[in-house]
C-alpha atoms as a PDB file:
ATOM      1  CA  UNK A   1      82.318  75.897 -97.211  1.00  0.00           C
ATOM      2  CA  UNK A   2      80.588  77.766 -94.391  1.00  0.00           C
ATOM      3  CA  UNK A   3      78.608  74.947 -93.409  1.00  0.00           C
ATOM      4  CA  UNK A   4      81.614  72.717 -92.849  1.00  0.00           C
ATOM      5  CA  UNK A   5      83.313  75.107 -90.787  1.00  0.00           C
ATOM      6  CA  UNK A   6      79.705  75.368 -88.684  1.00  0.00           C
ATOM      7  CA  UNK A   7      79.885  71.627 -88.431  1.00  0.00           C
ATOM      8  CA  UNK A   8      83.684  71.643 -87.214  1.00  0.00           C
ATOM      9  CA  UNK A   9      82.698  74.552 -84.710  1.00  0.00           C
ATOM     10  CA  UNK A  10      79.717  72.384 -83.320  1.00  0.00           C
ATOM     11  CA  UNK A  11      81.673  68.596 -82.982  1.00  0.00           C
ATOM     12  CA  UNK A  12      84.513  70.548 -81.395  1.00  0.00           C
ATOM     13  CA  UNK A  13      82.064  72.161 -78.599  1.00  0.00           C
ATOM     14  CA  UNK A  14      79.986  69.254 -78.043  1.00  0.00           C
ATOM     15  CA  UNK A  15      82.839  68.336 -75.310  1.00  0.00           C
ATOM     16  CA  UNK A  16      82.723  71.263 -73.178  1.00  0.00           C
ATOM     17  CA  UNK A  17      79.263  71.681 -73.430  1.00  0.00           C
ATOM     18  CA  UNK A  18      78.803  68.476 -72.186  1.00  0.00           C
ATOM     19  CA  UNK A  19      81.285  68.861 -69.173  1.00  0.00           C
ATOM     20  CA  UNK A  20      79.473  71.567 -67.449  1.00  0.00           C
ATOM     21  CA  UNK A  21      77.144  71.169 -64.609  1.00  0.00           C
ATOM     22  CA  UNK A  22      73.561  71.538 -65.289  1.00  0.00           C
ATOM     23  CA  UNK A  23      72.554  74.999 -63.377  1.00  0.00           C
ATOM     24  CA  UNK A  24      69.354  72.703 -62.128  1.00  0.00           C
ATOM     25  CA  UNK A  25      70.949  69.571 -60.970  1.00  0.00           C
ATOM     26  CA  UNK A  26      71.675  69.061 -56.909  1.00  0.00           C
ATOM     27  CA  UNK A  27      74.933  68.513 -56.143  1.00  0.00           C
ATOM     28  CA  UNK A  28      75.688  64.730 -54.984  1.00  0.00           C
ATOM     29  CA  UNK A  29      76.181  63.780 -51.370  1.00  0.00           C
ATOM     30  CA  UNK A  30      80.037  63.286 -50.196  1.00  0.00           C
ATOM     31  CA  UNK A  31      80.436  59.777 -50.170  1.00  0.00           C
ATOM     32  CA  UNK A  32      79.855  58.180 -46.332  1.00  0.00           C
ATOM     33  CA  UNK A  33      83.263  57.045 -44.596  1.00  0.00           C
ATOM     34  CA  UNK A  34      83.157  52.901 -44.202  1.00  0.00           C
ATOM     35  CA  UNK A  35      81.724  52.194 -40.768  1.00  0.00           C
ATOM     36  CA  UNK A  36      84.832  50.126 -38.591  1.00  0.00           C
ATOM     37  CA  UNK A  37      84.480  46.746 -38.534  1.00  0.00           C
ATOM     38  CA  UNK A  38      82.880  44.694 -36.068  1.00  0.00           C
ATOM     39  CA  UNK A  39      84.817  42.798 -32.982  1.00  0.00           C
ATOM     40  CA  UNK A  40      85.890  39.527 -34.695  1.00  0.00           C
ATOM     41  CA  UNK A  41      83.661  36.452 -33.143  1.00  0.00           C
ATOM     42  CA  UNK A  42      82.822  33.181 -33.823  1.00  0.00           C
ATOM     43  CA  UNK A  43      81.002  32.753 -37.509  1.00  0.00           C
ATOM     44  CA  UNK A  44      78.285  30.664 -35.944  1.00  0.00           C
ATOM     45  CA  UNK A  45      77.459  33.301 -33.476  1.00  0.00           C
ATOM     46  CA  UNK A  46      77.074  36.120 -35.658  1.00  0.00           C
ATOM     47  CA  UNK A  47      73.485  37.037 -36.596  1.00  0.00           C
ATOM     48  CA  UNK A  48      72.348  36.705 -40.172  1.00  0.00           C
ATOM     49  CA  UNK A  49      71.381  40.456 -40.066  1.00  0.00           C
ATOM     50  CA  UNK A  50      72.902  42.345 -37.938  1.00  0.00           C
ATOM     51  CA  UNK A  51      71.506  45.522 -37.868  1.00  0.00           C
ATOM     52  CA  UNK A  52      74.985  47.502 -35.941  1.00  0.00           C
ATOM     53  CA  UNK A  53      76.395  46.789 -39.731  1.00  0.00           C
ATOM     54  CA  UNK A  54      73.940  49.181 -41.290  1.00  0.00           C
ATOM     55  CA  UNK A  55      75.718  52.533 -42.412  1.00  0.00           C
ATOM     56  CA  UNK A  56      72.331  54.317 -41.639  1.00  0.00           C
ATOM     57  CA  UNK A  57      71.721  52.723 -38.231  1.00  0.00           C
ATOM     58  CA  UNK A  58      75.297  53.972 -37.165  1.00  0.00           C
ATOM     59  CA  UNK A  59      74.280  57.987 -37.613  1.00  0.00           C
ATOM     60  CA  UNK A  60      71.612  57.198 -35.780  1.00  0.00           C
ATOM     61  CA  UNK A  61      72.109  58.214 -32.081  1.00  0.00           C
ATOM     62  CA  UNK A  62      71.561  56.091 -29.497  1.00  0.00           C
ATOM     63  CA  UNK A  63      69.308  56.918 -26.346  1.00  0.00           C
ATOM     64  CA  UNK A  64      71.436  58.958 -23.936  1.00  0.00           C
ATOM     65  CA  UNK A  65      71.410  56.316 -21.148  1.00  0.00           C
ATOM     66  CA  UNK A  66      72.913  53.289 -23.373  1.00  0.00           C
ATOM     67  CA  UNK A  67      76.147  53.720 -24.567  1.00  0.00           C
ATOM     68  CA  UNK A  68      77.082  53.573 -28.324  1.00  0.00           C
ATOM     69  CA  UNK A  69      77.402  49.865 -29.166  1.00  0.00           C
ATOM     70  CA  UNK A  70      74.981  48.960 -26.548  1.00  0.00           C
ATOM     71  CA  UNK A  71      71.479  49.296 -27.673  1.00  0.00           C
ATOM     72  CA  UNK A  72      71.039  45.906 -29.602  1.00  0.00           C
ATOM     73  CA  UNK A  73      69.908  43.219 -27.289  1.00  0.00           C
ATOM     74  CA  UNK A  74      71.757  40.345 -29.612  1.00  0.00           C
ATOM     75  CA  UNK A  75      74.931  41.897 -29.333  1.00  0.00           C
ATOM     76  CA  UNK A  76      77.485  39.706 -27.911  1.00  0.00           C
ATOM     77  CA  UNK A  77      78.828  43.047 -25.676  1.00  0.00           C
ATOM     78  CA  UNK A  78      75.653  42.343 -23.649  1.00  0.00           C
ATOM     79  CA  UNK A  79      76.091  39.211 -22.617  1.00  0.00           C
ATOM     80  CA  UNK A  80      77.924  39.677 -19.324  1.00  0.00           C
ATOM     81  CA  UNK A  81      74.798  41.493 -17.797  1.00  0.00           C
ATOM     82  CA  UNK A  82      72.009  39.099 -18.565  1.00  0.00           C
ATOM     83  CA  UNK A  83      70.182  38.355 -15.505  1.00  0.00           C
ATOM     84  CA  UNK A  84      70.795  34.911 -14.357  1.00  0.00           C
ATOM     85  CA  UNK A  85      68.214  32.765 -12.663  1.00  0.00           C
ATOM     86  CA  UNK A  86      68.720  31.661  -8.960  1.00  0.00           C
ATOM     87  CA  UNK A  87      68.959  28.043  -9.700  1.00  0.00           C
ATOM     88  CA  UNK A  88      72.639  29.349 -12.209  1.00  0.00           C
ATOM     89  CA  UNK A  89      73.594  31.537  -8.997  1.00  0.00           C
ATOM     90  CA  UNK A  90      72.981  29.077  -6.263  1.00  0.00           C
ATOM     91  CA  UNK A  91      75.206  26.534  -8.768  1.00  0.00           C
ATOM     92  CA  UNK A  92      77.792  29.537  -9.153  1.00  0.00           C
ATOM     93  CA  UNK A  93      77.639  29.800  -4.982  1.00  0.00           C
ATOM     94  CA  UNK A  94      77.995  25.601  -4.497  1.00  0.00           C
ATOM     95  CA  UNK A  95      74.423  26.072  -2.310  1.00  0.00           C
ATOM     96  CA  UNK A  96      71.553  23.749  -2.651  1.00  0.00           C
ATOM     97  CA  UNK A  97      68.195  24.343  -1.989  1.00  0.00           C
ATOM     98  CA  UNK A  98      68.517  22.452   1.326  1.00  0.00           C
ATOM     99  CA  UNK A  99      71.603  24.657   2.190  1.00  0.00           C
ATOM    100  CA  UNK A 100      69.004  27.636   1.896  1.00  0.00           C
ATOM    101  CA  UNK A 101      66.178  26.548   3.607  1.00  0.00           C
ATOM    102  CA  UNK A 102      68.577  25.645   6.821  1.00  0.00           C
ATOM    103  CA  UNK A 103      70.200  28.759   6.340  1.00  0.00           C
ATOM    104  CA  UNK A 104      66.606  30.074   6.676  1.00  0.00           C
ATOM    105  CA  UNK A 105      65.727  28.106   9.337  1.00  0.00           C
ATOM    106  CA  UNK A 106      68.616  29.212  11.544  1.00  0.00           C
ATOM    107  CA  UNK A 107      67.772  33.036  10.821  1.00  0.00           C
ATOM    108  CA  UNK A 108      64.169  32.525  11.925  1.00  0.00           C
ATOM    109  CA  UNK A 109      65.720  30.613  14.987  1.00  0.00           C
ATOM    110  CA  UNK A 110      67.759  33.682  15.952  1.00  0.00           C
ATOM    111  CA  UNK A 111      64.950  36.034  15.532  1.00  0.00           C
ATOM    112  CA  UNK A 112      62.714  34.239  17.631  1.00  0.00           C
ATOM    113  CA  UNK A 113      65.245  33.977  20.359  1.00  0.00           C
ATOM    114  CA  UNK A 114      65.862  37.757  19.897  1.00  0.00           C
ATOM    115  CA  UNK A 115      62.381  38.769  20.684  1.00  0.00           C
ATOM    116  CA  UNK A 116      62.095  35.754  23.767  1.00  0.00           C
ATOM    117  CA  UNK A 117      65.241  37.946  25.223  1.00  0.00           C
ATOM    118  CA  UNK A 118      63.942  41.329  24.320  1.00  0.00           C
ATOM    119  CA  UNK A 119      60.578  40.080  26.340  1.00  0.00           C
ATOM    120  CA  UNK A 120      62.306  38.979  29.274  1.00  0.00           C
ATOM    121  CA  UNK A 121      64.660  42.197  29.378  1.00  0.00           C
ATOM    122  CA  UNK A 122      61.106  44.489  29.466  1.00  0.00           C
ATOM    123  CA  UNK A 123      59.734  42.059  32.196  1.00  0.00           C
ATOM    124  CA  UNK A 124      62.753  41.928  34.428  1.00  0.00           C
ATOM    125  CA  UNK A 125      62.822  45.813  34.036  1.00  0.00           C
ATOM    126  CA  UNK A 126      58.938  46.329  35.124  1.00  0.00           C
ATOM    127  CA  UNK A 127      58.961  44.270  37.970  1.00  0.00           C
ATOM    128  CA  UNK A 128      62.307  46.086  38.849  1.00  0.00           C
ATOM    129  CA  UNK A 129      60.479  49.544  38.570  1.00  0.00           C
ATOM    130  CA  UNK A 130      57.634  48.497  40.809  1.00  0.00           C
ATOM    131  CA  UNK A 131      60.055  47.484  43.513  1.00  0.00           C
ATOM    132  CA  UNK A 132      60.227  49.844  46.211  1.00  0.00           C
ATOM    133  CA  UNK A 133      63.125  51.634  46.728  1.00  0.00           C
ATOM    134  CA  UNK A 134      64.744  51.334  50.286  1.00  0.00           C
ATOM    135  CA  UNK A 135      64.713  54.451  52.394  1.00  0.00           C
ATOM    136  CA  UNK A 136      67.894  56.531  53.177  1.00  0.00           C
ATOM    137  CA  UNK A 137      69.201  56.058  56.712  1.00  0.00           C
ATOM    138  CA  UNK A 138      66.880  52.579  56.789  1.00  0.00           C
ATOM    139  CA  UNK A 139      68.796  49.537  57.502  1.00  0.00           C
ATOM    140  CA  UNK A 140      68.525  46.608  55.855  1.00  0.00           C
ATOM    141  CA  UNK A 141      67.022  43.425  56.505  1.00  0.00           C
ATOM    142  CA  UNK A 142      69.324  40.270  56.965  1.00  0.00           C
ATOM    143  CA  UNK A 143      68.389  37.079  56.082  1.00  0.00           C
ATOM    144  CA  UNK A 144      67.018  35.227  58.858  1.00  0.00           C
ATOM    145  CA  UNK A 145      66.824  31.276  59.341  1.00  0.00           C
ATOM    146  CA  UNK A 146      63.979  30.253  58.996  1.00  0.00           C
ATOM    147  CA  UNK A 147      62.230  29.785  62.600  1.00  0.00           C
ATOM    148  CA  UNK A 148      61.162  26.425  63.973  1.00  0.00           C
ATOM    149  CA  UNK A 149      57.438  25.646  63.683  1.00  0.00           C
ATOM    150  CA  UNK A 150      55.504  25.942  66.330  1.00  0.00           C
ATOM    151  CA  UNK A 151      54.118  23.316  68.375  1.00  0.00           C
ATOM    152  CA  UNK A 152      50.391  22.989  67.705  1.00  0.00           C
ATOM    153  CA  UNK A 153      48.112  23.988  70.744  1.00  0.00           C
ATOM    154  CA  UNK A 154      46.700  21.623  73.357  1.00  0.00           C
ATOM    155  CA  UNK A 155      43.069  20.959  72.074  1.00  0.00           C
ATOM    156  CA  UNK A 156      40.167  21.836  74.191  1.00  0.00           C
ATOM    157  CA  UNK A 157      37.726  20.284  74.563  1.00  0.00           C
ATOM    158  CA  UNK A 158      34.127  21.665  73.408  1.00  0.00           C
ATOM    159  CA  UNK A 159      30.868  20.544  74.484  1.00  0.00           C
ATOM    160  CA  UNK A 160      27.891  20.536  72.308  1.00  0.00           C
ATOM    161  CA  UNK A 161      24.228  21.044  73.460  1.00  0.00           C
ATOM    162  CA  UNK A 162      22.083  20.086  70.665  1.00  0.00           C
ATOM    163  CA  UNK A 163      17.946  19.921  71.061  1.00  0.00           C
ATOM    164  CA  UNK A 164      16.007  18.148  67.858  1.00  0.00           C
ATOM    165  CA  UNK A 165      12.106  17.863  68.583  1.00  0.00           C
ATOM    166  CA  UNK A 166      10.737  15.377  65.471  1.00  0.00           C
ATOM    167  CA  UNK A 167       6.571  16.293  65.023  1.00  0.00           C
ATOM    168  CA  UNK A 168       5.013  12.748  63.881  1.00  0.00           C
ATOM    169  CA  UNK A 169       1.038  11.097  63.563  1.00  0.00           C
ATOM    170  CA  UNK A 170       0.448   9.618  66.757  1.00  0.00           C
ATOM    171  CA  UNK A 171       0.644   6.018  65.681  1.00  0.00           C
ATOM    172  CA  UNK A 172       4.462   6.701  64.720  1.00  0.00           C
ATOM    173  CA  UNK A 173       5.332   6.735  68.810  1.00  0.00           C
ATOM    174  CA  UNK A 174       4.200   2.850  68.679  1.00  0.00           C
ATOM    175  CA  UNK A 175       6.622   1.799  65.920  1.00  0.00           C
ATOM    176  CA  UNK A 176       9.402   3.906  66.958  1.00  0.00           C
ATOM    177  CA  UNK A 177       8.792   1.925  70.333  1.00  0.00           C
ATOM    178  CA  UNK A 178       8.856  -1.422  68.220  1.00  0.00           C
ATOM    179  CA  UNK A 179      12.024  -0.898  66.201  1.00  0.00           C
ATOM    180  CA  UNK A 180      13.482  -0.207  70.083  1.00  0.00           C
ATOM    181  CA  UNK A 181      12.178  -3.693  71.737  1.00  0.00           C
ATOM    182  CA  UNK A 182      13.812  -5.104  68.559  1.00  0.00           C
ATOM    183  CA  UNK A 183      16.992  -3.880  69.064  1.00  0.00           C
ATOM    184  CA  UNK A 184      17.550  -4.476  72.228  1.00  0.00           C
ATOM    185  CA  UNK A 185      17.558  -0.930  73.665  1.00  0.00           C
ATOM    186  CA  UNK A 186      16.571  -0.150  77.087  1.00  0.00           C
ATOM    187  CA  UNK A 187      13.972   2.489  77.820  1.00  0.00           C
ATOM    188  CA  UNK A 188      16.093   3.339  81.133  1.00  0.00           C
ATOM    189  CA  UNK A 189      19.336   2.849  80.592  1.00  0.00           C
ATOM    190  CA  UNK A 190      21.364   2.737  83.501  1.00  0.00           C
ATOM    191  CA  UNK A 191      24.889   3.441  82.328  1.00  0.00           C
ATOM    192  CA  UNK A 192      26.994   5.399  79.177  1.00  0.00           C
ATOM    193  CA  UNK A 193      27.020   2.477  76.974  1.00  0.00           C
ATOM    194  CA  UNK A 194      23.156   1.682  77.472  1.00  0.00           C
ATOM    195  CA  UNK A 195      22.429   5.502  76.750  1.00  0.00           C
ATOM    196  CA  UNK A 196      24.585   6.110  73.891  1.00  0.00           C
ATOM    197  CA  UNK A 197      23.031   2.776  72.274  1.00  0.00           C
ATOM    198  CA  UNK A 198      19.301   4.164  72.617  1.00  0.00           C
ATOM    199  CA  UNK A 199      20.309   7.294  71.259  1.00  0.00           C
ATOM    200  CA  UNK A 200      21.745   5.248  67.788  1.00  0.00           C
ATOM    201  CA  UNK A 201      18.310   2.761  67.505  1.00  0.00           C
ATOM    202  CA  UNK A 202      16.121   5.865  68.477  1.00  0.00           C
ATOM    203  CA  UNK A 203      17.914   7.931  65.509  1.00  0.00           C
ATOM    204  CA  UNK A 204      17.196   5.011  63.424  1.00  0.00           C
ATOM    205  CA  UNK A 205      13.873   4.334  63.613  1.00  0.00           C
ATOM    206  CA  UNK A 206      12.679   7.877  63.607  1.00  0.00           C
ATOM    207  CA  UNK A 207      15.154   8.174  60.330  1.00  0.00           C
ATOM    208  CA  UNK A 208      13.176   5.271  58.802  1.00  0.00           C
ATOM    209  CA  UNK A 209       9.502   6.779  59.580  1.00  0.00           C
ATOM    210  CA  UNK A 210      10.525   9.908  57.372  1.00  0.00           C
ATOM    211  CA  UNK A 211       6.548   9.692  55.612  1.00  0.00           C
ATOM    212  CA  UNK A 212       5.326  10.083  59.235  1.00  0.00           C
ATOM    213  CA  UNK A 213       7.297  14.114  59.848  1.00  0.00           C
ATOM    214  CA  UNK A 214       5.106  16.745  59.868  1.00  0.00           C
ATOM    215  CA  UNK A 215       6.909  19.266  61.504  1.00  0.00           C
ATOM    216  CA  UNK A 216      10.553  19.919  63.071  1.00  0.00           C
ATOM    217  CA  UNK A 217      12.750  21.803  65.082  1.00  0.00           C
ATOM    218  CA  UNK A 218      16.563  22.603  66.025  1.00  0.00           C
ATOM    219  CA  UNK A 219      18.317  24.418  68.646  1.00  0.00           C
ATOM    220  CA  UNK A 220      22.173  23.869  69.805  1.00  0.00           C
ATOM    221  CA  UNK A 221      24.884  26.040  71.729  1.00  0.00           C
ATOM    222  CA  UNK A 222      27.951  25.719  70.939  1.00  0.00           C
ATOM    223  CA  UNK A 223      29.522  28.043  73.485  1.00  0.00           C
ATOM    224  CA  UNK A 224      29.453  25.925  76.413  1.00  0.00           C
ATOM    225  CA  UNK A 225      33.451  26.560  77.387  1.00  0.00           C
ATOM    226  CA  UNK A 226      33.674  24.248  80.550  1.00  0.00           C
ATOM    227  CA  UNK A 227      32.022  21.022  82.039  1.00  0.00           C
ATOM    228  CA  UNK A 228      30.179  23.507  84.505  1.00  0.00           C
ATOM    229  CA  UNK A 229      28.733  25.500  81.693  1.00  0.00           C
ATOM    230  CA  UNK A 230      27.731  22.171  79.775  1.00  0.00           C
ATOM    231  CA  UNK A 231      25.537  20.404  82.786  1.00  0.00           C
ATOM    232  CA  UNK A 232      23.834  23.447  82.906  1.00  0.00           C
ATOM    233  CA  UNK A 233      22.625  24.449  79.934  1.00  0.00           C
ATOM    234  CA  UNK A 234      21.523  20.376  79.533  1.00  0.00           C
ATOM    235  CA  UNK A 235      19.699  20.682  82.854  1.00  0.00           C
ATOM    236  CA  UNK A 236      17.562  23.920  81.727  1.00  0.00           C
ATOM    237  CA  UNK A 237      16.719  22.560  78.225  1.00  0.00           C
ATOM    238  CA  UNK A 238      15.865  19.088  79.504  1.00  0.00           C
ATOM    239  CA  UNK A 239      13.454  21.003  82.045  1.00  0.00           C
ATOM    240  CA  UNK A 240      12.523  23.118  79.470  1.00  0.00           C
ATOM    241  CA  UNK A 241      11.219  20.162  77.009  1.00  0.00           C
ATOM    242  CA  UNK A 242      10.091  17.660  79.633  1.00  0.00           C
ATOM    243  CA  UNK A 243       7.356  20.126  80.705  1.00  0.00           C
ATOM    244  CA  UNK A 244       6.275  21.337  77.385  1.00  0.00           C
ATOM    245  CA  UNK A 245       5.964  16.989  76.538  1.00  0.00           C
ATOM    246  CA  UNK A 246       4.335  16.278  79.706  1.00  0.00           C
ATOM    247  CA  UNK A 247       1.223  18.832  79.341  1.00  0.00           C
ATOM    248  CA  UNK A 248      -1.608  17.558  78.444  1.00  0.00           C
ATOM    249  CA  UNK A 249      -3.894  18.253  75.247  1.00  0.00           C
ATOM    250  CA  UNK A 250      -6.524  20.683  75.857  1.00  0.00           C
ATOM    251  CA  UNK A 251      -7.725  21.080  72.194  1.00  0.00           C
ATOM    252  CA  UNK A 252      -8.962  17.196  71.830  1.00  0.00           C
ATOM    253  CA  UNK A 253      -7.714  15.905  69.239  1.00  0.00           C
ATOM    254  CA  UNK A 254      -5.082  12.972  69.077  1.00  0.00           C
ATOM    255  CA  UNK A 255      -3.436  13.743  65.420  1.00  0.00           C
ATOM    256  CA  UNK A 256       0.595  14.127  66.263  1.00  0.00           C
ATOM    257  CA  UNK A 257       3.152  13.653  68.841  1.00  0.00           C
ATOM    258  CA  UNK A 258       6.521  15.497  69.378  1.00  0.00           C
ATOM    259  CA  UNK A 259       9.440  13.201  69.843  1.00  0.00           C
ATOM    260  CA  UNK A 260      12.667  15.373  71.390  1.00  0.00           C
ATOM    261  CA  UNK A 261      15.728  14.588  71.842  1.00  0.00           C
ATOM    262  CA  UNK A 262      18.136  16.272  73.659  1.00  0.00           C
ATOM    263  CA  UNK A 263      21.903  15.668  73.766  1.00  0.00           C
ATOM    264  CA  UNK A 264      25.144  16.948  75.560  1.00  0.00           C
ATOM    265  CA  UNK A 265      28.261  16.108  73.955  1.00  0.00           C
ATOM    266  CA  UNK A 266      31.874  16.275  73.900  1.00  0.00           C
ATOM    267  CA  UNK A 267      32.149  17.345  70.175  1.00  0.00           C
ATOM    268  CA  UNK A 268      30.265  19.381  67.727  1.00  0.00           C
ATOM    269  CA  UNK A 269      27.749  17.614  66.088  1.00  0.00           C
ATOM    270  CA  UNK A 270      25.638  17.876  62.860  1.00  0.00           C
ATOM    271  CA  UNK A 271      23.380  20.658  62.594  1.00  0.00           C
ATOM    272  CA  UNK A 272      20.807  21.718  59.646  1.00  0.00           C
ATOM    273  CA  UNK A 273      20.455  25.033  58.118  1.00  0.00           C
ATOM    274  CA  UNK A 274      16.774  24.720  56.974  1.00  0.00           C
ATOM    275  CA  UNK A 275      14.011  23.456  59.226  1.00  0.00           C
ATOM    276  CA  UNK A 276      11.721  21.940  56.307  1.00  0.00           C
ATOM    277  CA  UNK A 277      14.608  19.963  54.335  1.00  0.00           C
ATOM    278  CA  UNK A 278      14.180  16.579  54.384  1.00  0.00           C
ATOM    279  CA  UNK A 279      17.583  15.519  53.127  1.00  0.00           C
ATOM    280  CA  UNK A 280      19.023  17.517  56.223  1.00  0.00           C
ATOM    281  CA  UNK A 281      17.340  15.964  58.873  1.00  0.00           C
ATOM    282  CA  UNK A 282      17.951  12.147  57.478  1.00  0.00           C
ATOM    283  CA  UNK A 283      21.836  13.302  57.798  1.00  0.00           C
ATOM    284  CA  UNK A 284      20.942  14.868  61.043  1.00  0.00           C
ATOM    285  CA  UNK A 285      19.751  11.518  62.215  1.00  0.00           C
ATOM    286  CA  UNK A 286      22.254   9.176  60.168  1.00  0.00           C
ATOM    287  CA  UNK A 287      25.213  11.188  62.280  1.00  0.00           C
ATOM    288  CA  UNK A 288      23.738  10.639  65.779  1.00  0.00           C
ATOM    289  CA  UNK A 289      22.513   6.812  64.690  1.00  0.00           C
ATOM    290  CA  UNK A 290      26.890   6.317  65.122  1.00  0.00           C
ATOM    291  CA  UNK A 291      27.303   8.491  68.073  1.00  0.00           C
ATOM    292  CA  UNK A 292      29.798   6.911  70.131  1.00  0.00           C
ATOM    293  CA  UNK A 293      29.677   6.000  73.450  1.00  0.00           C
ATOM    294  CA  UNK A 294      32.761   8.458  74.490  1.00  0.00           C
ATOM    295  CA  UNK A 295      31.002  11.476  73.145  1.00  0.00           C
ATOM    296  CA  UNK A 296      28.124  11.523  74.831  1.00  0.00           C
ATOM    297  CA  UNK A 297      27.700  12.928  78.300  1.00  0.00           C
ATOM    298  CA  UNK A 298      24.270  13.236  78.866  1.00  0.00           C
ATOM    299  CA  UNK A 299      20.634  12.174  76.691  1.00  0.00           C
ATOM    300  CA  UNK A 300      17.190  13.114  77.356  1.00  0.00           C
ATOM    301  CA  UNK A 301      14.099  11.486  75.578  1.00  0.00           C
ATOM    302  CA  UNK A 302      10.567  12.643  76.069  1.00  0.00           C
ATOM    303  CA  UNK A 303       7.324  12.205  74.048  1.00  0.00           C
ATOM    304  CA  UNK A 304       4.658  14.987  74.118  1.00  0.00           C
ATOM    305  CA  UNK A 305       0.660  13.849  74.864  1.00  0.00           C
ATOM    306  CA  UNK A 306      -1.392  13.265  71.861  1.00  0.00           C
ATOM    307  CA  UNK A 307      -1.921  16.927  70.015  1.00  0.00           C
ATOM    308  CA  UNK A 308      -4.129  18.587  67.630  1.00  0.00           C
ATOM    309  CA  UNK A 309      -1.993  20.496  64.359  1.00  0.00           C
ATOM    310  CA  UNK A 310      -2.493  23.973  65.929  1.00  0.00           C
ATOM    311  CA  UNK A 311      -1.434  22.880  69.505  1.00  0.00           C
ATOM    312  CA  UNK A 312       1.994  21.598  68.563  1.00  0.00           C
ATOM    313  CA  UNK A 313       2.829  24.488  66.542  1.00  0.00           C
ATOM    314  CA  UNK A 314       1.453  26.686  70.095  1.00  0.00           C
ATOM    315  CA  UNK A 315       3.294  24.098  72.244  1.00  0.00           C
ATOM    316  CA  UNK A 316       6.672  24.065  69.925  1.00  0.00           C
ATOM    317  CA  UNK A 317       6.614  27.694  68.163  1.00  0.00           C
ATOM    318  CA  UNK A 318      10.315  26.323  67.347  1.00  0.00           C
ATOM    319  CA  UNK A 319       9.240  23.977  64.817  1.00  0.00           C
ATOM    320  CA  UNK A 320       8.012  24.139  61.188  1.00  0.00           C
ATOM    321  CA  UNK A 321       6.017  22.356  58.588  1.00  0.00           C
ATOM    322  CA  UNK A 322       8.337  19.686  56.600  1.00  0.00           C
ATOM    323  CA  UNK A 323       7.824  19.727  52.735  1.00  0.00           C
END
């Protein structure tokens, strides 16, 4: 009898012993509320796995600088700031590339002509600065016509004494006198025209006999104002000359002879800067070998004696050695 009534006691307990807690077990977690459902879009966008629907990745806070909703790059709420390439913007705009290069072209147009201007503006204000100022109290200057040119003066006439003493061998007097019968000159000529045309052929043959100069000489005055002034400075030097020719040799020998020319003229002639050039002394001779006969007013010719290389050089200290 006892042991039923134990067995009663225990079936009838079994219940309530087995609806109290366990002192060991942890207490469950509160179920999570249901997230809200996503924004309703087309089923062929949607992702296969979308990672906004999972209940853990919504406690998870986003970064502080994207807002909730925001942080997944496939999310349709991002599409409206995607970057867009030019090409899409310039299509957006209704621009071409040719639009923009012209566009371009015209800007670096207007900068260029911005910085021509900006030039000019800095020059036109230096040369401003550096203008002097007028003086207080000082009138100005008017404009004044311009005034009529002056007549050109009367030209004067110039006269030209020119000596030129030509130091040959002594058998260069024969063909000198040779190239003269040829021509037709006269040894005395008797008139302007027979002068002036002895001066030319006596030019020319001594310019063709250039292997025969040893030495030479040059003296002219070109101060001679008046016609006064002119006949005498001719009259001293053909003194002058026609002595030192005329003297005879005292040393002997019979080597050279100086040919000199002297010549009174109406203009200027040739001169030479360097006694011993060659190439000046053929155009000394080439200008008076056209001498007209209007330019000459007076010619003297004379032919020294026979000299030794010493003597001329102690006759004619005005000559020198031609290279």
């Amino acid at each position: 009898m006892t042991r039923i009534l134990l067995l009663a006691l225990l079936f009838t307990s079994a219940p309530l012993v087995a609806a109290q807690p366990s002192k060991r077990a942890k207490p469950t977690k509160p179920a999570k509320p249901k997230p809200p459902p996503p924004p309703e879009a087309e089923p062929e966008d949607l992702p296969d796995d979308d990672p906004a629907l999972d209940p853990d990745a919504l406690d998870a806070p986003p970064p502080p600088h994207v807002p909730r909703g925001m942080n997944d790059s496939n999310s349709d709420d991002e599409e409206p700031f995607k970057s867009r390439s030019d090409k899409q913007q310039l299509e957006d705009l209704g621009l071409k590339e040719e639009d923009l290069q012209a566009l371009g072209g015209m800007m670096l147009c207007g900068c260029f002509c911005f910085v021509a201007g900006l030039i000019g503006l800095v020059v036109f204000l230096v040369r401003r600065s550096n203008k002097p100022a007028a003086q207080p109290g000082q009138p100005q200057q008017a404009w004044q016509p311009p005034a009529a040119a002056a007549a050109p003066p009367a030209p004067t006439v110039h006269f030209h004494l020119s000596v030129l003493a030509v130091g040959m061998h002594a058998t260069a007097r024969q063909l000198v006198s040779q190239s003269l019968l040829i021509a037709g000159a006269q040894a005395d000529p008797t008139d302007a025209p027979e002068r002036a045309k002895l001066v030319r052929e006596l030019a020319k043959a001594v310019r063709g006999l250039d292997s025969e100069w040893v030495q030479f000489g040059y003296g002219e005055r070109t101060d001679l104002a008046d016609d006064a002034a002119a006949q005498s400075s001719y009259q001293k030097a053909v003194e002058d000359f026609g002595r030192r020719s005329a003297e005879p040799s005292t040393s002997g020998e019979a080597a050279y002879v100086v040919m000199t020319l002297v010549l009174c003229t109406r203009r200027q002639l040739r001169g030479v800067s360097a006694l011993d050039d060659r190439a000046q002394i053929r155009t000394l001779l080439d200008e008076r070998s056209t001498l007209g006969d209007g330019d000459l007013m007076g010619a003297y010719i004379a032919w020294s004696q026979p000299l030794g290389g010493h003597e001329v050089l102690a006759r004619f200290p005005e000559m020198h050695a031609v290279r």
